[in-house]
C-alpha atoms as a PDB file:
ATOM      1  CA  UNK A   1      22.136  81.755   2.863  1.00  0.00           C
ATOM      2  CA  UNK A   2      23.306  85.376   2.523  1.00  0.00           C
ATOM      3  CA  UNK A   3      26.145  84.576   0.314  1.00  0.00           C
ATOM      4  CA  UNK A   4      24.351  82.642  -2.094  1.00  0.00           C
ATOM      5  CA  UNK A   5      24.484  84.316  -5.586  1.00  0.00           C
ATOM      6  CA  UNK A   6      21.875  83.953  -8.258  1.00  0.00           C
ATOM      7  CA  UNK A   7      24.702  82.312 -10.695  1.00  0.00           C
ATOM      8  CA  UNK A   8      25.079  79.547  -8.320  1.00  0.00           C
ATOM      9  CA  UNK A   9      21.164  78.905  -8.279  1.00  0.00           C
ATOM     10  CA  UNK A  10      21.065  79.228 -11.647  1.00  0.00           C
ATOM     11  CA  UNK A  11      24.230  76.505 -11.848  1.00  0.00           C
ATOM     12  CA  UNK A  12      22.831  73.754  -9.447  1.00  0.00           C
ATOM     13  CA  UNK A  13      19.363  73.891 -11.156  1.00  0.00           C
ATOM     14  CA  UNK A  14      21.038  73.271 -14.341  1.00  0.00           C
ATOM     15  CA  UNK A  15      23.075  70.187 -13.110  1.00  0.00           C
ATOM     16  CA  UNK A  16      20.541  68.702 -11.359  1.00  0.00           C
ATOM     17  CA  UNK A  17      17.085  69.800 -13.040  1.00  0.00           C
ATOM     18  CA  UNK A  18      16.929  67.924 -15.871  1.00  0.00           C
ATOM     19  CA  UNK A  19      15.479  65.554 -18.662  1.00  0.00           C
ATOM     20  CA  UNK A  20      17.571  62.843 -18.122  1.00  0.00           C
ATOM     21  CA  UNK A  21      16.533  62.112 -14.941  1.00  0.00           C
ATOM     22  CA  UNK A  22      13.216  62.858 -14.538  1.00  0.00           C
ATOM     23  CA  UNK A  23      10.180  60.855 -14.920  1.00  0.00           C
ATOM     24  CA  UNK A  24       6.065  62.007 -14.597  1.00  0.00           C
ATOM     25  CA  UNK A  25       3.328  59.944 -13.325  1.00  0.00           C
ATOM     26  CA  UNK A  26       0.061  61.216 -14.634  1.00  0.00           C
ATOM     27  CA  UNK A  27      -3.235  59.726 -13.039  1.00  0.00           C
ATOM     28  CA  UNK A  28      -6.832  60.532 -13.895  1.00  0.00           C
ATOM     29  CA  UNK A  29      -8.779  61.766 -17.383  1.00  0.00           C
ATOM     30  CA  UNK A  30      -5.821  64.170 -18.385  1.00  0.00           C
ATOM     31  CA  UNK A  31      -4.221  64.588 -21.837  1.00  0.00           C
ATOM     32  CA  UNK A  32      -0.321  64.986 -22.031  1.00  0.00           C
ATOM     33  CA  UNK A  33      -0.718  67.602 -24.924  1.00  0.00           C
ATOM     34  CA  UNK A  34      -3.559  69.519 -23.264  1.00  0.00           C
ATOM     35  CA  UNK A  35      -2.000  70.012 -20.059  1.00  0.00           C
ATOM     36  CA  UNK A  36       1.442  71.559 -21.839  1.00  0.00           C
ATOM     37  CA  UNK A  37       3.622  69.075 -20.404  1.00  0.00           C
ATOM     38  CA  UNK A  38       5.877  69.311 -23.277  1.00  0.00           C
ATOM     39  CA  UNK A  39       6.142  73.279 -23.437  1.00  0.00           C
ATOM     40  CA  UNK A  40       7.051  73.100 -19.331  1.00  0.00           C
ATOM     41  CA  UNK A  41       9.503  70.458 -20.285  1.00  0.00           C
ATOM     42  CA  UNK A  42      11.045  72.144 -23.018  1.00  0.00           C
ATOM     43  CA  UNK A  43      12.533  74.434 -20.592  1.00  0.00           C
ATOM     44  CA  UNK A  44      14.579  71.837 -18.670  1.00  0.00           C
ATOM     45  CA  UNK A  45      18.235  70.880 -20.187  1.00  0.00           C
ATOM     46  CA  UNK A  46      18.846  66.795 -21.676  1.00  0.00           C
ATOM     47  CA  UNK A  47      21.607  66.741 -18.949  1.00  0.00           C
ATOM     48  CA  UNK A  48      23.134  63.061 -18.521  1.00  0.00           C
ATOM     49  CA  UNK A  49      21.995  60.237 -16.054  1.00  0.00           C
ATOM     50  CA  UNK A  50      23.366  60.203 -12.888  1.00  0.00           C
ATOM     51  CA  UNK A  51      24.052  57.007 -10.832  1.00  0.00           C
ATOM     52  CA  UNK A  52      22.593  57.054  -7.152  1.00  0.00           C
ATOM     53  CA  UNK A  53      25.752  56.212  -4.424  1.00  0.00           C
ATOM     54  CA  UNK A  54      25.066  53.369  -2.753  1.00  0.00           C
ATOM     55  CA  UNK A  55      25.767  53.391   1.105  1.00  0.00           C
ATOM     56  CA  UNK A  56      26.400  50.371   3.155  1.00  0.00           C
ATOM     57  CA  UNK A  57      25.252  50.123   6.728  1.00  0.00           C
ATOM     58  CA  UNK A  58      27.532  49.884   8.924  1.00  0.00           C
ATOM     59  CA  UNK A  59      27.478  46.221  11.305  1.00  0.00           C
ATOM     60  CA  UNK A  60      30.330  47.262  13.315  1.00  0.00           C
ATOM     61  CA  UNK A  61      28.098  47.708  16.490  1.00  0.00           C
ATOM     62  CA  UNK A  62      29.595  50.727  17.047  1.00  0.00           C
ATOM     63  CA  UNK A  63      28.098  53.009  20.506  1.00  0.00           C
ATOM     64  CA  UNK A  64      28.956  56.578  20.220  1.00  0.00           C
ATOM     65  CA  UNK A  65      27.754  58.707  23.449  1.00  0.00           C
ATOM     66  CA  UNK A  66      27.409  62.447  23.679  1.00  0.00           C
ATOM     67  CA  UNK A  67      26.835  64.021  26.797  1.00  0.00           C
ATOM     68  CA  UNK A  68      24.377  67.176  26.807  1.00  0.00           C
ATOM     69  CA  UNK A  69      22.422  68.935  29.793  1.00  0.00           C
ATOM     70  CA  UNK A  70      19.095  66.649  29.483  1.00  0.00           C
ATOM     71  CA  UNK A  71      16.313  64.964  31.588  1.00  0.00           C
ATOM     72  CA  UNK A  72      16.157  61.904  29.413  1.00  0.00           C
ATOM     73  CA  UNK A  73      18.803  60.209  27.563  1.00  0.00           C
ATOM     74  CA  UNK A  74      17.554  59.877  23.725  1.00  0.00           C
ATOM     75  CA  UNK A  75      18.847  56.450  22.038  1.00  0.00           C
ATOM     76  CA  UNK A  76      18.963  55.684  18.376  1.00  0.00           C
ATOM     77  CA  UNK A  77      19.757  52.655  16.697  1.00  0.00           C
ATOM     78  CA  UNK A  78      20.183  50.957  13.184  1.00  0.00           C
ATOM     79  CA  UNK A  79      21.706  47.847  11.483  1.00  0.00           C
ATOM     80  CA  UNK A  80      22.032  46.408   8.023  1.00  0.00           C
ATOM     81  CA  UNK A  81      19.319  45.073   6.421  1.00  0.00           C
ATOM     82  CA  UNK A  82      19.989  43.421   3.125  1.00  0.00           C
ATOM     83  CA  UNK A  83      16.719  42.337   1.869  1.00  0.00           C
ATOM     84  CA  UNK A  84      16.422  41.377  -1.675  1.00  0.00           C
ATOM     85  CA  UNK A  85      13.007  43.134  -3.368  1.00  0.00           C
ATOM     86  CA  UNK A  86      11.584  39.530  -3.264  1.00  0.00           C
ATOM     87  CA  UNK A  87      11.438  39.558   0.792  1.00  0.00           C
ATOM     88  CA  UNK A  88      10.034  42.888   0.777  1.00  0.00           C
ATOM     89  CA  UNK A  89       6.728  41.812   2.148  1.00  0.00           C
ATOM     90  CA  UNK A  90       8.292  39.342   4.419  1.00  0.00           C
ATOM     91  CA  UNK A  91      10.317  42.541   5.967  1.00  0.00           C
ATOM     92  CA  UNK A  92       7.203  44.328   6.362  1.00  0.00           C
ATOM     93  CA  UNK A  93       5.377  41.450   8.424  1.00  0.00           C
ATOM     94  CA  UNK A  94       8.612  40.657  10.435  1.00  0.00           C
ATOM     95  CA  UNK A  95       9.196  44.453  11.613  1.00  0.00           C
ATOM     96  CA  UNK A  96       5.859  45.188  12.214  1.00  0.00           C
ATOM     97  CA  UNK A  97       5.902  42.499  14.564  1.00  0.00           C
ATOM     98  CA  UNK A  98       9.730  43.402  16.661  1.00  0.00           C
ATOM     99  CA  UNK A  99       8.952  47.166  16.666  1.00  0.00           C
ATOM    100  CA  UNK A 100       6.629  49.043  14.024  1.00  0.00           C
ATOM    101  CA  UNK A 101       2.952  47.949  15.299  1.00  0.00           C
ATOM    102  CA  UNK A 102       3.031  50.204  18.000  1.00  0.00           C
ATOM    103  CA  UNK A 103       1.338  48.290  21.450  1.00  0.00           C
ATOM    104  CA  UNK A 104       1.715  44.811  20.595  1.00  0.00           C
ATOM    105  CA  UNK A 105       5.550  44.818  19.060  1.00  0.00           C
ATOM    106  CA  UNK A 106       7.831  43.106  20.780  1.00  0.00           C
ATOM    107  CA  UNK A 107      10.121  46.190  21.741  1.00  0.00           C
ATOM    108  CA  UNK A 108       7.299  47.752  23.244  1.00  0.00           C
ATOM    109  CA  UNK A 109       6.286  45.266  25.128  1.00  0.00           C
ATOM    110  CA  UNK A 110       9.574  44.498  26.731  1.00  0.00           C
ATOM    111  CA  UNK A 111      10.234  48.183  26.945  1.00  0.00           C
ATOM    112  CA  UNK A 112       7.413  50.007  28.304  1.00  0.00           C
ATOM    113  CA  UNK A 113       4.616  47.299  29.359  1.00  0.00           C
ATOM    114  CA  UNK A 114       7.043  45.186  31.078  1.00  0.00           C
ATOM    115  CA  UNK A 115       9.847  47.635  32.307  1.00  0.00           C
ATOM    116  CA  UNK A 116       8.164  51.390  32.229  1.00  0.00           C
ATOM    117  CA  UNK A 117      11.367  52.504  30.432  1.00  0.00           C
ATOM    118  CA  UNK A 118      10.154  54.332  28.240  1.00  0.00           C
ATOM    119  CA  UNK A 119       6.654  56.216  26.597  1.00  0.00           C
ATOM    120  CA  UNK A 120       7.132  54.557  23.171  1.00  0.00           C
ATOM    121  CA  UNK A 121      10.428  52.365  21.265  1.00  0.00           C
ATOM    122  CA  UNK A 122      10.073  50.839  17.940  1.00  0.00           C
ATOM    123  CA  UNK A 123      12.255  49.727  14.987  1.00  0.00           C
ATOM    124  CA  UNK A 124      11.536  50.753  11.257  1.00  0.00           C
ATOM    125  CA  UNK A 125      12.420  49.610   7.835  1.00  0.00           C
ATOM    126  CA  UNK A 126      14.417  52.102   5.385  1.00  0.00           C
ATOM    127  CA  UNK A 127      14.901  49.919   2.085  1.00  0.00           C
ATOM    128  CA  UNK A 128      16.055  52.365  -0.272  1.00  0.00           C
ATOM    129  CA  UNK A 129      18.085  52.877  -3.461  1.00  0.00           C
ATOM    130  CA  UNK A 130      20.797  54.144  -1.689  1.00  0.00           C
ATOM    131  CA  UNK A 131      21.220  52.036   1.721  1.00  0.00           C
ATOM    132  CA  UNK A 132      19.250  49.700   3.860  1.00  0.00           C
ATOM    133  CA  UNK A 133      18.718  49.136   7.215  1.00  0.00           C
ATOM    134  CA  UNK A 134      16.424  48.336  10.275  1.00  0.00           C
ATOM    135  CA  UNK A 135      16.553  51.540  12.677  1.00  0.00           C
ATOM    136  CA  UNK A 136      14.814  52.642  15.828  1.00  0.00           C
ATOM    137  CA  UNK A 137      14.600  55.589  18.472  1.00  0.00           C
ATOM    138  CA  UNK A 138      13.518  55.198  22.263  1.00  0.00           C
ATOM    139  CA  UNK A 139      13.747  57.684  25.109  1.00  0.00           C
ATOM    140  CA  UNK A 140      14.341  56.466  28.318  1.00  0.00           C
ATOM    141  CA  UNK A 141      15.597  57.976  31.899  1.00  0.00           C
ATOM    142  CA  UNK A 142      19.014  58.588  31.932  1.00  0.00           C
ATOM    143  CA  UNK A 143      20.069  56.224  34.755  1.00  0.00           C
ATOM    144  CA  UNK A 144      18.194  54.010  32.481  1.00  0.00           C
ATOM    145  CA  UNK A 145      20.064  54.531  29.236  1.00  0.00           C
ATOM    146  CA  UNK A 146      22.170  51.057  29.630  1.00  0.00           C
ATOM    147  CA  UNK A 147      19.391  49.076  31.025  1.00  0.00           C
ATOM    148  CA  UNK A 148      16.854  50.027  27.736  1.00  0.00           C
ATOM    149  CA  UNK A 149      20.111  49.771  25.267  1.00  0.00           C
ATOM    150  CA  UNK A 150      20.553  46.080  26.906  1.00  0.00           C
ATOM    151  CA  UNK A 151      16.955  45.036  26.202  1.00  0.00           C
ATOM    152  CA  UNK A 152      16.778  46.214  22.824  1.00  0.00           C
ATOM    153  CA  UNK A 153      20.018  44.040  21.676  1.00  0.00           C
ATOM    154  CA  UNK A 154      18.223  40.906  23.519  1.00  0.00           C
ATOM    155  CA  UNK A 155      14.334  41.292  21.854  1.00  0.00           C
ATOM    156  CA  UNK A 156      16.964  42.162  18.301  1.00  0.00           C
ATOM    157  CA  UNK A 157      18.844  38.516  18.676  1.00  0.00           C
ATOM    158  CA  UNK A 158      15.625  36.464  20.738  1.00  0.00           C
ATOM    159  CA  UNK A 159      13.843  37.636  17.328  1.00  0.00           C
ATOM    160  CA  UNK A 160      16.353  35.946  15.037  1.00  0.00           C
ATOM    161  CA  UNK A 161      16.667  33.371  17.501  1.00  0.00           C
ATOM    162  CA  UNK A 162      13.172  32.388  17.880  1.00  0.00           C
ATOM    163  CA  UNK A 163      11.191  33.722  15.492  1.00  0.00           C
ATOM    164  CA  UNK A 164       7.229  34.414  15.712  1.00  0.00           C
ATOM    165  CA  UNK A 165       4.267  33.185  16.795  1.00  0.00           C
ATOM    166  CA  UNK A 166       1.421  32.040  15.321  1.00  0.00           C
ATOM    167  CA  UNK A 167      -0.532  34.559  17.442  1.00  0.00           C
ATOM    168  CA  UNK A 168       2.050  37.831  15.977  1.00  0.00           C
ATOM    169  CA  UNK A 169       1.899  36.745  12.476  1.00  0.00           C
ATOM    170  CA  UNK A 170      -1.820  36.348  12.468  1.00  0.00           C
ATOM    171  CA  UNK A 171      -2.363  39.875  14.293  1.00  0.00           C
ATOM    172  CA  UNK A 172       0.051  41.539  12.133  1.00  0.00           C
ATOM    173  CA  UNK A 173      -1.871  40.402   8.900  1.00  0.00           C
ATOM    174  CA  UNK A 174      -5.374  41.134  10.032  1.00  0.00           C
ATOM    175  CA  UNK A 175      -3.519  44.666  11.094  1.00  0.00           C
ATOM    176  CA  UNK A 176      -1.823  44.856   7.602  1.00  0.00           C
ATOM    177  CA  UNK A 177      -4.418  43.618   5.270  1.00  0.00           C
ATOM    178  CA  UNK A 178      -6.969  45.987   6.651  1.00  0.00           C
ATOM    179  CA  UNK A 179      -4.395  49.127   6.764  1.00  0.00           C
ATOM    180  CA  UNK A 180      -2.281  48.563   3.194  1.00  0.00           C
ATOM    181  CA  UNK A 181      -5.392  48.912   1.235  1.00  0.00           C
ATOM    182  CA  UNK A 182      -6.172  52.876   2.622  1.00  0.00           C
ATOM    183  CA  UNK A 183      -2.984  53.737   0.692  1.00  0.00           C
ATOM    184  CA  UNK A 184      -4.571  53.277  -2.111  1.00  0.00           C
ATOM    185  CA  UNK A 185      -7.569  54.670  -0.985  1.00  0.00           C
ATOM    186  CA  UNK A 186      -7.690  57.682  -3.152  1.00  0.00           C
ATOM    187  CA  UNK A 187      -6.169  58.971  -6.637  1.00  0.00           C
ATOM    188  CA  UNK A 188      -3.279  60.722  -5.065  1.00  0.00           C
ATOM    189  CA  UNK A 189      -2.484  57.657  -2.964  1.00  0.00           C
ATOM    190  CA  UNK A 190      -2.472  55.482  -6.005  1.00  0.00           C
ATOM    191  CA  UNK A 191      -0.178  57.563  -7.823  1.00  0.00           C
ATOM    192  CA  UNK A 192       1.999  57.704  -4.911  1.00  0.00           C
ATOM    193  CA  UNK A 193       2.723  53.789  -4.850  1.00  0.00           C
ATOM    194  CA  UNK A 194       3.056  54.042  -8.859  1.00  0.00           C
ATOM    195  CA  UNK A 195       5.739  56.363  -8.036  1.00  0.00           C
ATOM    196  CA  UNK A 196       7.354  54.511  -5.409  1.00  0.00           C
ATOM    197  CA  UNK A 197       7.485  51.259  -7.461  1.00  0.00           C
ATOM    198  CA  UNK A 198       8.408  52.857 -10.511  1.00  0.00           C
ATOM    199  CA  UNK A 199      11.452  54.648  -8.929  1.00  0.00           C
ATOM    200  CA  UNK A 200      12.508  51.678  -6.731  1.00  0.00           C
ATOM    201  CA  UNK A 201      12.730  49.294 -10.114  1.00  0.00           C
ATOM    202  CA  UNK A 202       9.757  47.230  -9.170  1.00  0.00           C
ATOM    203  CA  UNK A 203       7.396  45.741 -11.485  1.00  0.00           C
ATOM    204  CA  UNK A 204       3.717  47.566 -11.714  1.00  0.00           C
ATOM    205  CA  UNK A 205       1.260  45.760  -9.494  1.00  0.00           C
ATOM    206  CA  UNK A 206       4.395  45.044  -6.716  1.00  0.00           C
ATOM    207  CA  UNK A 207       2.248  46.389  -3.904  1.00  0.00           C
ATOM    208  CA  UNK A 208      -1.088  44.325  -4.335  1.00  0.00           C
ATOM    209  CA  UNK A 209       1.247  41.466  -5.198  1.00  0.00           C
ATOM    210  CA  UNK A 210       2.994  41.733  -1.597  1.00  0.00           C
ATOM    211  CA  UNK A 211       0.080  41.995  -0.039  1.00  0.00           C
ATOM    212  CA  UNK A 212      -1.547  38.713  -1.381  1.00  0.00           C
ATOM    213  CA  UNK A 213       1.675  36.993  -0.215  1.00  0.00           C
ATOM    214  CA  UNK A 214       1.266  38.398   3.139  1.00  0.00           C
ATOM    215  CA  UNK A 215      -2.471  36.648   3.169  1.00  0.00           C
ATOM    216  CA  UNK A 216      -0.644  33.433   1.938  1.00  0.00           C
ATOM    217  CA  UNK A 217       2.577  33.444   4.271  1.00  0.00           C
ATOM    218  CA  UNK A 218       3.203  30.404   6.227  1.00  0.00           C
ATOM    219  CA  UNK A 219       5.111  31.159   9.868  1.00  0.00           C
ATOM    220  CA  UNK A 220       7.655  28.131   8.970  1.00  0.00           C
ATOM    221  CA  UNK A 221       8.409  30.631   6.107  1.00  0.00           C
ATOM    222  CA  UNK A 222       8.518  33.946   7.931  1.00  0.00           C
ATOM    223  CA  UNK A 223      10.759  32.017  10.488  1.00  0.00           C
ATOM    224  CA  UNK A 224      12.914  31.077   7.793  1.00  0.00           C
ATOM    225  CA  UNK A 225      13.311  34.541   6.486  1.00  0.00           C
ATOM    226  CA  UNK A 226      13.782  36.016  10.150  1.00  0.00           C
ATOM    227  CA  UNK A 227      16.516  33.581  10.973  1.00  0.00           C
ATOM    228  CA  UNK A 228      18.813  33.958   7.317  1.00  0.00           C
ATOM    229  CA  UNK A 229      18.497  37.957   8.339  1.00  0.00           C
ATOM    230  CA  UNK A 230      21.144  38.082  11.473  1.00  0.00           C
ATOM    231  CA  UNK A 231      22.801  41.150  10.476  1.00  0.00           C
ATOM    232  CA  UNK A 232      20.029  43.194  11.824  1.00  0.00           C
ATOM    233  CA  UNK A 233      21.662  42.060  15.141  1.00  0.00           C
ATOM    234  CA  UNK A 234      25.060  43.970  14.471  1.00  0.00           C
ATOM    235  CA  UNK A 235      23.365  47.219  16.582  1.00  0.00           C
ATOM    236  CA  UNK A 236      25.004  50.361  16.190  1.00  0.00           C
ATOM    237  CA  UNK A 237      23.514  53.001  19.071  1.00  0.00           C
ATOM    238  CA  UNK A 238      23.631  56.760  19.194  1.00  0.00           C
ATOM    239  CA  UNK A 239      23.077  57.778  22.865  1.00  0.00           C
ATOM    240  CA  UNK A 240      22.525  61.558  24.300  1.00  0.00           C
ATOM    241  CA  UNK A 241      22.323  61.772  27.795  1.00  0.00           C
ATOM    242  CA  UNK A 242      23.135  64.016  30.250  1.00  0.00           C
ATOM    243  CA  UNK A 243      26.218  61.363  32.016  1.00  0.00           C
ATOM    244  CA  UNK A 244      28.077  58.726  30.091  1.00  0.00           C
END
């Protein structure tokens, strides 16, 4: 930080402030002239658009260990997850069932109900420009590290195995039609999912359109969809621990 000079401020903001890769979502009663948009804008250079990198995620089920002084041994995880924008809501109802609904997912069930490994495990979503993947985080005991690692593979291929119940996909839509709607609850939340569709390419209206497929999904479908998505069984881990 010390060495930073004001040229080289100056430089990045110039390279990556800019016109040609910006875009403004206005929301309420404003006025684009009234609020000087254009005067504040006037100060930013055209520049030229840049093209996000695109990452993939790795499936080489790779398990890199580091050994540090700790009580508990802290485990991270992630695998590809190429989901076309079409099977975005399906995504959302099938990880919300293996690990993102809290008591009641599957890795917390098998994880801390059934086996007291740990206070909390779950597996997320990241579906992004740049990369996609399924990911998760536990914390377990150290002489437990293996044991929690083992179970989370299992639940990862039972789940493309198997599939659902009836019982999970019906609890995760009463839990998801009753929670999707509060994020759009107020202005700034509505401009937020705007945003979010506008910069991830999707059509206006793509949120309240997923969520009317979630109240129309079918388990034979969501099965379907679960069982065409193996990769997210090639499991990378991260493990710190104090032993390996």
């Amino acid at each position: 930080m010390n060495t930073i000079t004001k040229d080289e401020i100056s430089t990045f903001l110039k390279e990556n402030l800019d016109l040609s890769n910006l875009f403004i979502v206005l929301g309420g009663d404003v006025d684009f002239e009234e609020h000087m948009l254009k005067d504040m804008l006037n100060s930013l250079h055209a520049g030229i658009p840049r093209v996000l990198p695109k990452f993939e995620t790795s499936s080489k089920e790779i398990v890199k260990q580091k050994q540090k002084d700790s009580k508990q041994a802290y485990i991270y995880f992630g695998s590809p997850y190429n989901v076309n924008i079409d099977e975005y809501y399906l995504a959302n109802v099938a990880t919300f069932i293996l690990g993102s609904s809290g008591f009641g997912s599957r890795l917390m069930e098998e994880i801390r109900v059934k086996r007291g490994l740990a206070y909390s495990a779950y597996a997320r979503n990241s579906l992004n420009l740049s990369h996609k993947q399924i990911w998760g985080y536990l914390q377990t005991k150290n002489e437990s590290k293996d044991e929690a690692l083992s179970v989370v593979k299992k639940e990862f291929d039972e789940f493309v195995k198997n599939g659902v119940s009836k019982k999970e996909l019906d609890m995760a839509k009463n839990f998801l039609l009753g929670s999707e709607p509060l994020r759009k609850e107020t202005l700034s939340k509505r401009l937020s999912v705007a945003q979010s569709e506008y910069y991830l390419g999707q059509k206006e209206g793509f949120f309240d359109e997923n969520l009317k497929k979630i109240a129309n999904l079918k388990l034979k479908d969501l099965n379907d969809y679960i069982s065409s998505h193996d990769e997210i069984t090639k499991l990378s881990f991260s493990i710190i621990s104090n032993e390996i």
